[in-house]
Structures are given as C-alpha cells and as structure tokens.
Protein backbone atom coordinates (compact mmCIF):
# COMPACT_ATOMS: atom_id res chain seq x y z
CA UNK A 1 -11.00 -64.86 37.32
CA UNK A 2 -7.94 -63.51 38.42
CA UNK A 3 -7.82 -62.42 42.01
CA UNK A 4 -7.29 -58.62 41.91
CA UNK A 5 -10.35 -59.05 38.83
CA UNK A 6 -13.71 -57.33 40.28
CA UNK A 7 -16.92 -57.30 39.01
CA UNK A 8 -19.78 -54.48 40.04
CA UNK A 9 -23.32 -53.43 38.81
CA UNK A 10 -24.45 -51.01 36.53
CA UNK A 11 -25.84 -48.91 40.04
CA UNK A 12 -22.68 -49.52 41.98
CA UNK A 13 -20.38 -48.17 39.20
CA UNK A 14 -22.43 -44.85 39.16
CA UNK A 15 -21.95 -44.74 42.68
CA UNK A 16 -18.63 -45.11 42.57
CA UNK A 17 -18.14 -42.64 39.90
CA UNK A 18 -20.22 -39.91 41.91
CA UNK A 19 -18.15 -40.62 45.16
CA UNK A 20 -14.57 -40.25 43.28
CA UNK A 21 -15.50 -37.19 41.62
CA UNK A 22 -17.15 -35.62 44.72
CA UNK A 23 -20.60 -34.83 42.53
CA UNK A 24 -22.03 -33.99 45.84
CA UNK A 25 -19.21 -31.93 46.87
CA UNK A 26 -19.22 -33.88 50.15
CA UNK A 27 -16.88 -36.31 49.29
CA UNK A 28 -13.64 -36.97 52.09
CA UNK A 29 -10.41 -37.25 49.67
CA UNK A 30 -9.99 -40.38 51.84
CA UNK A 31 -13.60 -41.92 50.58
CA UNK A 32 -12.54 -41.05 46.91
CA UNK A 33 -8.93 -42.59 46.93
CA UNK A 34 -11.01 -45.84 48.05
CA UNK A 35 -13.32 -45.27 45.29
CA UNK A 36 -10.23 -45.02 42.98
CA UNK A 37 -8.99 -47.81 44.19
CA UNK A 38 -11.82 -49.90 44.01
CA UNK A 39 -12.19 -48.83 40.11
CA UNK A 40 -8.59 -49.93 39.33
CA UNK A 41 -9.92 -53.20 40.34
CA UNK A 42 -13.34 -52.73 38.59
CA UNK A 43 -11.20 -51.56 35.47
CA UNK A 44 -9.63 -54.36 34.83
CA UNK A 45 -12.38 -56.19 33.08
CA UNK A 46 -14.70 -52.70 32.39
CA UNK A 47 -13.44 -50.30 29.51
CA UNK A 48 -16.02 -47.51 31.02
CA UNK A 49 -13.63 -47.07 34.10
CA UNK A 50 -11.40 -45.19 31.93
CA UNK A 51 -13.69 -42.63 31.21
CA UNK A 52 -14.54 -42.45 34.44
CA UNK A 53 -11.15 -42.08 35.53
CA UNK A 54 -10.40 -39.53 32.51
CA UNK A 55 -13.12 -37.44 34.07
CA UNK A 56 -11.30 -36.70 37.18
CA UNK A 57 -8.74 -34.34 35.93
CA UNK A 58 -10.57 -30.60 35.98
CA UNK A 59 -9.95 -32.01 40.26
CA UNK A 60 -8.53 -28.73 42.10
CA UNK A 61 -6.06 -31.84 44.02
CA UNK A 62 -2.65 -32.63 42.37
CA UNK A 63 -2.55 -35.10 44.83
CA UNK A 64 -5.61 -36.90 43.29
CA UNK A 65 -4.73 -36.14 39.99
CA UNK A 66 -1.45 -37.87 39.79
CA UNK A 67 -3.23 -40.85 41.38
CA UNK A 68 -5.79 -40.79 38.58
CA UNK A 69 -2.80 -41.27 36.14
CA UNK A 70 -1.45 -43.85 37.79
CA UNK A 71 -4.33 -46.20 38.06
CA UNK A 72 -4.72 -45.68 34.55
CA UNK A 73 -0.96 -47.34 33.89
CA UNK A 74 -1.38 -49.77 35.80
CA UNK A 75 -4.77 -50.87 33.87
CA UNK A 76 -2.47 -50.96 31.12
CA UNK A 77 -5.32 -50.02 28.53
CA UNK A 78 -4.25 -48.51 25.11
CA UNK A 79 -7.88 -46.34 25.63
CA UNK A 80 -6.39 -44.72 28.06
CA UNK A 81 -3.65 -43.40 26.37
CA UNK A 82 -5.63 -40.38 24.74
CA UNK A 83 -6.54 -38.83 28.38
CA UNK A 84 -2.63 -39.46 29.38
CA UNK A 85 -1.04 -37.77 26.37
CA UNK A 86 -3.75 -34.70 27.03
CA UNK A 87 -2.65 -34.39 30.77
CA UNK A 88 1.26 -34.27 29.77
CA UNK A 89 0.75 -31.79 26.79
CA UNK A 90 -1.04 -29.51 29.40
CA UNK A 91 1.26 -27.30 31.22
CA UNK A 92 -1.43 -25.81 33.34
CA UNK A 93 -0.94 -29.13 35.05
CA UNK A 94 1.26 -29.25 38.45
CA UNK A 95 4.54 -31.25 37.31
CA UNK A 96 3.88 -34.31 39.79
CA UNK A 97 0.46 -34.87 37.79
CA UNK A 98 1.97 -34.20 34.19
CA UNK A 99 5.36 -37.03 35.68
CA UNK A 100 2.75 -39.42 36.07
CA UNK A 101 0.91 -39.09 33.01
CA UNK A 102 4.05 -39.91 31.45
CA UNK A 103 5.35 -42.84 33.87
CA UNK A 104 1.37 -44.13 32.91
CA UNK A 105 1.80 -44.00 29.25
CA UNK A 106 5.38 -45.73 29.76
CA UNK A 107 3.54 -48.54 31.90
CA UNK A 108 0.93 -48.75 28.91
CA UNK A 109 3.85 -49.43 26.53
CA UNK A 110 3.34 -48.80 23.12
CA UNK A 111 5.44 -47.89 20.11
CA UNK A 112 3.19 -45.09 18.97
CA UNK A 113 3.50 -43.03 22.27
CA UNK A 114 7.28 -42.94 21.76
CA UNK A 115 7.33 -39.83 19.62
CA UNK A 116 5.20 -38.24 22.51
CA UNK A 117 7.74 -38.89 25.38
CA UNK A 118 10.29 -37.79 23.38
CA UNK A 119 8.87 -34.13 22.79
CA UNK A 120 8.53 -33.79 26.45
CA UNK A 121 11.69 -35.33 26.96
CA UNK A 122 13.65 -32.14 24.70
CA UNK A 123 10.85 -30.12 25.34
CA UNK A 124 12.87 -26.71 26.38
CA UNK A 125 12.46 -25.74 30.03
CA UNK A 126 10.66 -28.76 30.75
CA UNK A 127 10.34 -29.37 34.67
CA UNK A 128 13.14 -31.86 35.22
CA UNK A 129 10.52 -34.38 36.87
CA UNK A 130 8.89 -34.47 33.81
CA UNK A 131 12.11 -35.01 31.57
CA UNK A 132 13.27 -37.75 33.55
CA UNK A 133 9.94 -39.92 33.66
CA UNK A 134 10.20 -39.28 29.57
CA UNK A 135 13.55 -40.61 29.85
CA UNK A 136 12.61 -43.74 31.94
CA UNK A 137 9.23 -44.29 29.77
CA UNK A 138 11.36 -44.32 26.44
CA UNK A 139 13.50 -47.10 28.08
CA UNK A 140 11.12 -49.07 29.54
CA UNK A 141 9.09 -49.18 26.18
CA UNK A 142 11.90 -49.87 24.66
CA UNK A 143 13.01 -52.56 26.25
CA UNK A 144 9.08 -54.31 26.75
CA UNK A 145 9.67 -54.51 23.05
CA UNK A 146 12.84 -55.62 22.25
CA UNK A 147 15.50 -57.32 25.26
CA UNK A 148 12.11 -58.03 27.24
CA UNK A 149 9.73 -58.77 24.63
CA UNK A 150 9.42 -62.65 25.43
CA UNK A 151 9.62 -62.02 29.38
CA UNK A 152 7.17 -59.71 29.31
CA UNK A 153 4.45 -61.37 26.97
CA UNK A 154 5.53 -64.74 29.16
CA UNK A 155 4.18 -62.35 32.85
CA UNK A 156 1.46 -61.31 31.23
CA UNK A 157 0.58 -64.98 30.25
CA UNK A 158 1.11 -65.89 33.49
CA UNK A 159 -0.78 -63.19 34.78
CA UNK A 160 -3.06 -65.47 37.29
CA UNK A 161 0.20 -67.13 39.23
CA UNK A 162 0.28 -64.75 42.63
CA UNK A 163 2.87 -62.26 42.48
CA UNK A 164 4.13 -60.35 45.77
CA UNK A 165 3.85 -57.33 43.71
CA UNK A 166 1.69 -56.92 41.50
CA UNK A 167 2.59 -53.42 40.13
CA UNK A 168 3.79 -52.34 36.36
CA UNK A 169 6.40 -51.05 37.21
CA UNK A 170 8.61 -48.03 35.13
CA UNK A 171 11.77 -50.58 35.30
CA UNK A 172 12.09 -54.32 35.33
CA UNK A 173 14.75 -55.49 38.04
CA UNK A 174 18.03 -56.57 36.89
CA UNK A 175 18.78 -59.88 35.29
CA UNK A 176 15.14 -60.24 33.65
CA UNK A 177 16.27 -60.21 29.88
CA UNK A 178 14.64 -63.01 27.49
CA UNK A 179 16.77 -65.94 27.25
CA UNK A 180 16.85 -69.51 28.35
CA UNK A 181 17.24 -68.65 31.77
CA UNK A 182 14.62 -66.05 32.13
CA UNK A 183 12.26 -68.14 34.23
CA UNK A 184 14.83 -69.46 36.38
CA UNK A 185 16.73 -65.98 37.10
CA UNK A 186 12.78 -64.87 38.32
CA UNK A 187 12.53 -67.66 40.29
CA UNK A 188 16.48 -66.83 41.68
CA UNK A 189 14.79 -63.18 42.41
CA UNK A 190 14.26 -63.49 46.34
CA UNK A 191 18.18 -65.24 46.94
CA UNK A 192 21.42 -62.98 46.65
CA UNK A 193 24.72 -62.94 48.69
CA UNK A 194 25.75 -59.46 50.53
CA UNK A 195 28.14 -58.67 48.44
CA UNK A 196 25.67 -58.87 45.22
CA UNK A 197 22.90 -56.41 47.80
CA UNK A 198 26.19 -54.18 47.67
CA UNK A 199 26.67 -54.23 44.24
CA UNK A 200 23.05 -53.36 43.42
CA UNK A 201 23.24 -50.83 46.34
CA UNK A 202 26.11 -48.86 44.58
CA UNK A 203 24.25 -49.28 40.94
CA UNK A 204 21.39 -47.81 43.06
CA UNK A 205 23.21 -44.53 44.55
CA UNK A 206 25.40 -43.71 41.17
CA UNK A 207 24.15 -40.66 39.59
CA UNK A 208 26.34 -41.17 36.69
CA UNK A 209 24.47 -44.08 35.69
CA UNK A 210 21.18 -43.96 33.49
CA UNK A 211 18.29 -43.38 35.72
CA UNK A 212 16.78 -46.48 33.90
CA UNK A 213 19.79 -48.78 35.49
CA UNK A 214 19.28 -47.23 38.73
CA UNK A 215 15.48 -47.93 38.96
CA UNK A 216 16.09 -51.90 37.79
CA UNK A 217 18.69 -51.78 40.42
CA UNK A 218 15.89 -50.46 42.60
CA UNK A 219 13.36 -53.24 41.69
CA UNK A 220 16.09 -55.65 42.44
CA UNK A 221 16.48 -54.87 45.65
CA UNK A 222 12.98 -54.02 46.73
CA UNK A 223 12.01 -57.52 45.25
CA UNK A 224 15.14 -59.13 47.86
CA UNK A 225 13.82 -56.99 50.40
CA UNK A 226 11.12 -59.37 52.01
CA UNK A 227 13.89 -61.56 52.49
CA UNK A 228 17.01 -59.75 52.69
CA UNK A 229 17.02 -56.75 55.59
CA UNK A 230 20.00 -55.29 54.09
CA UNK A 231 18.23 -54.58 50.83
CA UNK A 232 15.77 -52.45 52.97
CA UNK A 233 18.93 -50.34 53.87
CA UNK A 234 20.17 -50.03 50.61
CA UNK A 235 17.07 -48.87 49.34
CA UNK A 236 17.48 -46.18 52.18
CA UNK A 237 20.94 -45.43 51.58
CA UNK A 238 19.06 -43.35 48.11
CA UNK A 239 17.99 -40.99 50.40
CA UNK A 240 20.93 -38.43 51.11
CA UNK A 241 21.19 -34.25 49.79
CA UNK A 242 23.80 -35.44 47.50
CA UNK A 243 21.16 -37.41 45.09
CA UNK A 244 20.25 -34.97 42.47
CA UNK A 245 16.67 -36.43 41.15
CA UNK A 246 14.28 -35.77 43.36
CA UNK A 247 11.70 -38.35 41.10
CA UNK A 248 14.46 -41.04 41.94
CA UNK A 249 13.78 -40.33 45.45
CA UNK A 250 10.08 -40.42 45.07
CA UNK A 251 10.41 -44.26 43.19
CA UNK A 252 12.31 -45.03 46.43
CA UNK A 253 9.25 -43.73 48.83
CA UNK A 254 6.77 -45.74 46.76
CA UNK A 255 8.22 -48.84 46.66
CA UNK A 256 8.52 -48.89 50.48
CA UNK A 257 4.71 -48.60 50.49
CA UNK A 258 4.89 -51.61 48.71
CA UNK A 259 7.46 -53.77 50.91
CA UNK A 260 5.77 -52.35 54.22
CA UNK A 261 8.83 -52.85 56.54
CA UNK A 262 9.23 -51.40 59.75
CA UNK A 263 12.71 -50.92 59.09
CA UNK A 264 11.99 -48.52 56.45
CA UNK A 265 10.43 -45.85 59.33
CA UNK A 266 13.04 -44.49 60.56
CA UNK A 267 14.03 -43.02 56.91
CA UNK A 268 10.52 -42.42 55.68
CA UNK A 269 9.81 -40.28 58.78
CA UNK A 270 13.18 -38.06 58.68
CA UNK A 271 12.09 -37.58 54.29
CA UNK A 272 8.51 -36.56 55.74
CA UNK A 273 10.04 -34.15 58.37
CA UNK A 274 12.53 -32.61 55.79
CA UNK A 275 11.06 -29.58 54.57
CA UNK A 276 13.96 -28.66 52.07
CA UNK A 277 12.83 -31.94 50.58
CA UNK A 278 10.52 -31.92 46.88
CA UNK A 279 7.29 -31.90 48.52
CA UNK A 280 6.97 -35.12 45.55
CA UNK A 281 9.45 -37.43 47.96
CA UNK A 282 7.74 -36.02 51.00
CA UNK A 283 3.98 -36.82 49.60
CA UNK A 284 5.49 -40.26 48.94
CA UNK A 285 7.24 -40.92 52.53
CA UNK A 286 3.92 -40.01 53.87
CA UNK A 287 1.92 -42.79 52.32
CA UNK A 288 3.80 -44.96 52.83
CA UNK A 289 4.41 -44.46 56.48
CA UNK A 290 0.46 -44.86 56.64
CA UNK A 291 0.62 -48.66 54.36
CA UNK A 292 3.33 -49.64 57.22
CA UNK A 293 1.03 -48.36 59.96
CA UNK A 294 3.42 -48.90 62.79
CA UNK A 295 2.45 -47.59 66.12
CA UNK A 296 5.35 -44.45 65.66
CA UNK A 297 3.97 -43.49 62.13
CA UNK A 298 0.56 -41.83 63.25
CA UNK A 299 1.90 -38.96 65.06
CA UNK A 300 4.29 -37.70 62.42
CA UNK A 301 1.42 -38.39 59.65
CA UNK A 302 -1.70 -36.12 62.39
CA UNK A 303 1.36 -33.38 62.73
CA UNK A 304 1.96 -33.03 59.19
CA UNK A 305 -1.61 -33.33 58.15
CA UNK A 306 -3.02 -30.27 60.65
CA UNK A 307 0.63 -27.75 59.80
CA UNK A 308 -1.24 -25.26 57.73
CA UNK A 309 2.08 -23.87 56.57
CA UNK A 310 2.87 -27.99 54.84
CA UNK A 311 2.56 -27.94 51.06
CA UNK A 312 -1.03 -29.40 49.87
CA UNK A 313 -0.30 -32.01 48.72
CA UNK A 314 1.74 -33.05 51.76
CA UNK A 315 -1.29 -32.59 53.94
CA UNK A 316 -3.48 -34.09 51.83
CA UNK A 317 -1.08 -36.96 51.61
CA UNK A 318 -0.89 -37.36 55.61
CA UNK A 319 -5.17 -37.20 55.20
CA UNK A 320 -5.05 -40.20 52.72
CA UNK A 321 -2.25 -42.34 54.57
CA UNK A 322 -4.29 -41.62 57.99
CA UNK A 323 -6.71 -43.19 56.68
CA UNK A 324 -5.02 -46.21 55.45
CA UNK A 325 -3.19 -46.16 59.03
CA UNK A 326 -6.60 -46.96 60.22
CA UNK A 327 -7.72 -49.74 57.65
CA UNK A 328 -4.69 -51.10 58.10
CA UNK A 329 -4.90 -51.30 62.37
CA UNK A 330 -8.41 -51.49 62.80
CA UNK A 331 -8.59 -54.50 60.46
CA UNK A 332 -6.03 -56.10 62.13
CA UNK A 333 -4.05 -56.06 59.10
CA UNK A 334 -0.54 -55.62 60.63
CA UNK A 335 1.55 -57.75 61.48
C-alpha cells in the first residue's frame, strides 16, 4: 500500500464524518481540518469519502469550504466531479471557494469538464479569481492530455516511488514534456545554475506571460528550492503591488507551506500584515507561516487570529495554522 494510503473502520469513518461536519455543533475548525485531512488520506482507497466531503458545503466557513474542494482534487476521483461543477455554477458561493472548485476539477483532469471551465472562464462579470483558475484548469487539462500525456500516465504509474511533494498540482514545472528525456529532465529537477534560477525567476514575475507559464515556472523553482536558497527568493520576489493576480500570489503562499523554509518568513509575515492585500494571499501566508512553525511565526499568527476587525477567513486561517504551529513544535517536528 502506498504510504499516504489509509485504511479506517466502518465506526471510525462515521466519526470522522460527524467531527468534520460539526454534527454536534461543538466541533473546533482546528479538530475538523484534521478530520479533513485524515479523510483525504482515508479517500484514497474509499469512494464514500467523497460524499462525505460533498456534504460539507451548506458550512457557514469559506475557509473550510475551499479546503473541502481541494481535498477533493487532489483525490483525483471523476465522482467527485459532480459536487465540484455544482460549487462553481453557484454564485452564492464566496469566490475563493467557487476558485477552488475549479483548480479541483482542473487537478481531476478530464476532457468532459472542459466545456464547464470554459463557461466560467467567459462567463460575464465573473470574479477575476475565478476566470483565471478556468484559465489555468483548461491548460493544465490540456496539456495532461496531449504534451504530458505519457509523463503523466508514467507518475501516476509510479505513484509508490516517494515524492518530496506529493501534491497535483494546477501546473507541471518546466521541462516535463513527454519525450525521451522525460525521466532524466525529472531526475535533473533538484540541479540548476543561477543564471537558469534567474531565468525562471523573470518567467515567474512577467505578467505578460500566460499565467499557465508562470505557475510551471513556479513549480520549477519551488521543486529547486530544497536545494537552491535563491529559488526561495525568487519565489518571493512574486510578491510586490505591481503583480496584478492576486490568485498568482496565493499559488506562491501555498507552495511555501509546502517547502517549509525559514527563509520564506520574512515575506510570508509582511503578506499576512498587509491589509490592502486579497484577504486570499493573506489566508495563504498565514498557513503557511504555521507549517514552518518558526519561533517568530506564532505571534504574528495569535495577533491576527484575536483582531476582530481581520477578514474571517484570515482569522480563521491564523486558528487553523496555530494549530499546526503546535503539532508541528510539540511533536518535535521542526527542524
């Protein structure tokens, strides 16, 4: 079985479906983002978490929502697709929870939900989030089944090698096309020269590019970043008044929860403390600040989380990456 594969009874499921929709109405939003979590892993070899998961989207929390949709990508289960087209079609929806509905279908990856993510793509007045995860779905669908068709199929037939990140991500990195070289160019993944960090750093930061080319750029360098510090600060460099997308932005926050480098800090911490910033980036910055769990993280994520005046789902991001602060310290997880 493959390591991130988990297995639960009958009893333990129901329990676990009771704590992440709060049945009891007792529920911390801590407790069920660990019951989410522990379903992805469930899910992976149990069709009934999808329902489960489907159930959780009457939730008064955007915040939880939009997690709900992304565990369902990232299952990568053609059931879920019904629950995911529902959420983006309804507008009643905050935009961060409708984005990720979208970025989850595009993770799914399947021909028929192209005519989908193209109505919300033109849709008139549609919340520019929303447009440009349509726009990044399309391509990423679009490439799993045509330039990437053989690399892709080859991951997911490799899918019990370990893998620093494990993620679907909306992009693949640079460089990943099929082709005779395709395993060795992974394998070349971790190794690049300053000058080609640079390169990828200016790909990164150009808003005149494709936002599809920017976010393989991104996965390029967050994939050198474990053993290239200056990738770190090119991922960083994306964070400036001048970048226009503020779901580009967001990407960036997220997949610094994933490297979990202290150098990142200084940059989450100043996106958390910008309230001009989309409250999207900001939610983002905070949990990751609380997967890096560095001794100056805490304070900023306790002052954020008790400012009564922060946007919701900036507090309750602060409450959920507190919590992972601890797990993380108190586990003696950090490094």
């Amino acid at each position: 079985m493959s390591q991130d594969l988990l297995e639960v009874t009958p009893e333990k499921l129901t329990e676990l479906e009771n704590t992440l929709l709060n049945t009891s109405g007792k529920v911390s939003l801590a407790q069920r983002f660990r019951a989410l979590f522990t379903l992805k892993a469930v899910g992976k070899s149990n069709e009934a978490v999808v329902d489960i998961i489907g159930k959780g989207f009457n939730d008064p929390s955007a915040l939880l929502k939009h997690e709900l949709a992304y565990v369902l990508g990232q299952l990568r289960k053609t059931s879920a697709l019904p629950v995911l087209t529902s959420v983006l079609r309804d507008l009643s929806q905050d935009p961060m929870v409708r984005h990720e509905a979208a970025e989850a279908i595009g993770a799914i990856s399947q021909l028929e939900s192209i005519p989908i993510l193209e109505e919300y793509l033109n849709r008139e007045g549609e919340d520019r989030s929303v447009k440009e995860t349509c726009e990044i779905a399309l391509d990423k669908i679009r490439w799993d089944w045509g330039a990437g068709k053989k690399a892709r199929a080859d991951r997911d037939n490799d899918s019990d090698e370990p893998r620093e990140f494990t993620s679907e991500d909306p992009a693949p990195p640079m460089g990943s096309e099929d082709g005779p070289d395709a395993k060795q160019t992974a394998t070349k993944a971790k190794v690049a020269s300053e000058e080609e960090i640079e390169v990828l750093r200016k790909t990164l930061v150009d808003p005149s590019l494709p936002l599809f080319t920017r976010y393989r750029a991104m996965f390029s360098l967050r994939n050198l970043s474990t053993t290239h510090p200056s990738a770190v600060y090119a991922l960083a460099s994306a964070f400036t008044t001048e970048e226009p997308s503020a779901l580009f932005k967001h990407e960036v926050a997220f997949i610094f929860g994933q490297i979990l480098s202290p150098l990142s800090v200084p940059a989450l911490i100043k996106v958390l403390e910008d309230e001009s910033e989309n409250e999207m980036v900001r939610h983002e910055a905070a949990e990751a600040l609380g997967g890096i769990a560095t001794d100056d993280c805490l304070p900023v994520l306790k002052k954020w989380m008790k400012k009564e005046d922060a946007p919701t789902v900036v507090r309750e991001s602060c409450i959920v990456a507190i919590d992972m602060w601890e797990v993380r310290v108190f586990c003696c997880l950090v490094p």
